[in-house]
Protein backbone atom coordinates (compact mmCIF):
# COMPACT_ATOMS: atom_id res chain seq x y z
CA UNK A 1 99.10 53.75 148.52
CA UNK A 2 100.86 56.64 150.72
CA UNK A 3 102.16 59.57 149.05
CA UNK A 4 105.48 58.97 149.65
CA UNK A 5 104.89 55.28 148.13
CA UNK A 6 103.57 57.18 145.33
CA UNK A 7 106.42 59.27 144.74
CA UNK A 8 108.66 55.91 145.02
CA UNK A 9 106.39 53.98 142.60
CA UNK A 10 106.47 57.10 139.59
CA UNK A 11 110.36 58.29 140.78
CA UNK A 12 111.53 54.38 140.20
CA UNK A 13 109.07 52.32 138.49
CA UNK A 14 108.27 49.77 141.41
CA UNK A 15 105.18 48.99 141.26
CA UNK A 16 102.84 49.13 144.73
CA UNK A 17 102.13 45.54 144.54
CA UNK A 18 106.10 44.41 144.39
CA UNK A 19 106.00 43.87 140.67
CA UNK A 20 107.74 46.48 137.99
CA UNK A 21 105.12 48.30 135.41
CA UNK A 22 106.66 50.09 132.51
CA UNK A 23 105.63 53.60 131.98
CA UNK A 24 104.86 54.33 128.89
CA UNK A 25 106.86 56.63 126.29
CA UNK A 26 105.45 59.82 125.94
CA UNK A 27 103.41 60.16 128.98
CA UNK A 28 103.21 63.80 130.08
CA UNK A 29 100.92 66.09 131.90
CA UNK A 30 98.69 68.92 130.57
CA UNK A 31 98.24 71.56 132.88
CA UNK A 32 95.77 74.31 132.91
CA UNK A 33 97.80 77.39 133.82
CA UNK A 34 94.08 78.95 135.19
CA UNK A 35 93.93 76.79 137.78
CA UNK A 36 94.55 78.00 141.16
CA UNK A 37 95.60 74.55 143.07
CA UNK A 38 97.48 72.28 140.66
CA UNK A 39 98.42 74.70 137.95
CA UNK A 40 101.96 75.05 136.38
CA UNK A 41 104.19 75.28 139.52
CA UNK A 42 102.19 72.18 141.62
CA UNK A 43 102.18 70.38 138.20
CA UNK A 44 105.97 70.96 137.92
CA UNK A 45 106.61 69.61 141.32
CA UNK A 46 104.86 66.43 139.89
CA UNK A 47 106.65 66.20 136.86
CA UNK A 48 110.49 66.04 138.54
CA UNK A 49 109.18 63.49 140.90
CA UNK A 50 108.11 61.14 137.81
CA UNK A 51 111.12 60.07 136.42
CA UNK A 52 111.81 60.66 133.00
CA UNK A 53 108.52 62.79 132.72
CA UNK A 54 109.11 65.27 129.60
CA UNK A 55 107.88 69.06 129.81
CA UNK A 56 104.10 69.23 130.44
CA UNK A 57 101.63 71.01 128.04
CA UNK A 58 100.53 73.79 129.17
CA UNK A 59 97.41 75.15 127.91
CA UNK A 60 97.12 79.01 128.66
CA UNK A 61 93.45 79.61 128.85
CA UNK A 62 92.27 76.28 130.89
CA UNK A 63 91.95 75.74 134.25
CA UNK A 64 91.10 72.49 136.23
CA UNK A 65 89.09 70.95 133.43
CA UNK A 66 92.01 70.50 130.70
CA UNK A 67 89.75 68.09 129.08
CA UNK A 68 87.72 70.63 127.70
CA UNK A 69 90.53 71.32 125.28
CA UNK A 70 90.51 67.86 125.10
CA UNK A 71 91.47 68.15 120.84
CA UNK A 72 94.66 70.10 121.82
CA UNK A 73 95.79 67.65 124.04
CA UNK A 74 94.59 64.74 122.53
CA UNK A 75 96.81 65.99 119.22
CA UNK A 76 99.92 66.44 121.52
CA UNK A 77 99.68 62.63 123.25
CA UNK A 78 99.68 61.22 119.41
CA UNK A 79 102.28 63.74 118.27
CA UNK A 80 104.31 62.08 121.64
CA UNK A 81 103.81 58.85 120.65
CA UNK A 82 104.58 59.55 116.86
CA UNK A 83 101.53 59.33 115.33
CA UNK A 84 99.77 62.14 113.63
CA UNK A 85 96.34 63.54 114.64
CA UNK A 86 94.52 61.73 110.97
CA UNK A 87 96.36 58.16 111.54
């Protein structure tokens, strides 16, 4: 898949192979606002290309690796798809 296919698959929904995929609700982006190449302003460019994409999490002290504050982000995909961190 190109880039620009990319950006037509997440800005529409069209799937690569010809078929339509949902996204799902809540899907989001956590960005590490440490990290020098894809921190919050490459991460933003992302986000308005995927359509519908809410606000990403930004975590203040991370850089590339977000998932070592995977707990923080972990808690904020439940809390997006309604569910609280115990359930």
């Amino acid at each position: 898949m190109s880039s620009s296919e990319g950006r037509t698959f997440f800005g529409e929904g069209v799937a690569y192979s010809g078929g339509s995929v949902p996204r799902p609700a809540g899907l989001g982006l956590a960005v590490g606002a440490q990290d020098p190449v894809l921190g919050v302003p490459a991460m933003d460019r992302l986000r308005r290309i995927v359509r519908g994409a809410p606000a990403p999490l930004v975590l203040a002290d991370a850089g590339h690796f977000v998932q070592e504050h995977g707990d923080v982000v972990a808690r904020a995909a439940l809390a997006s798809f309604g569910r609280a961190a115990g359930d």
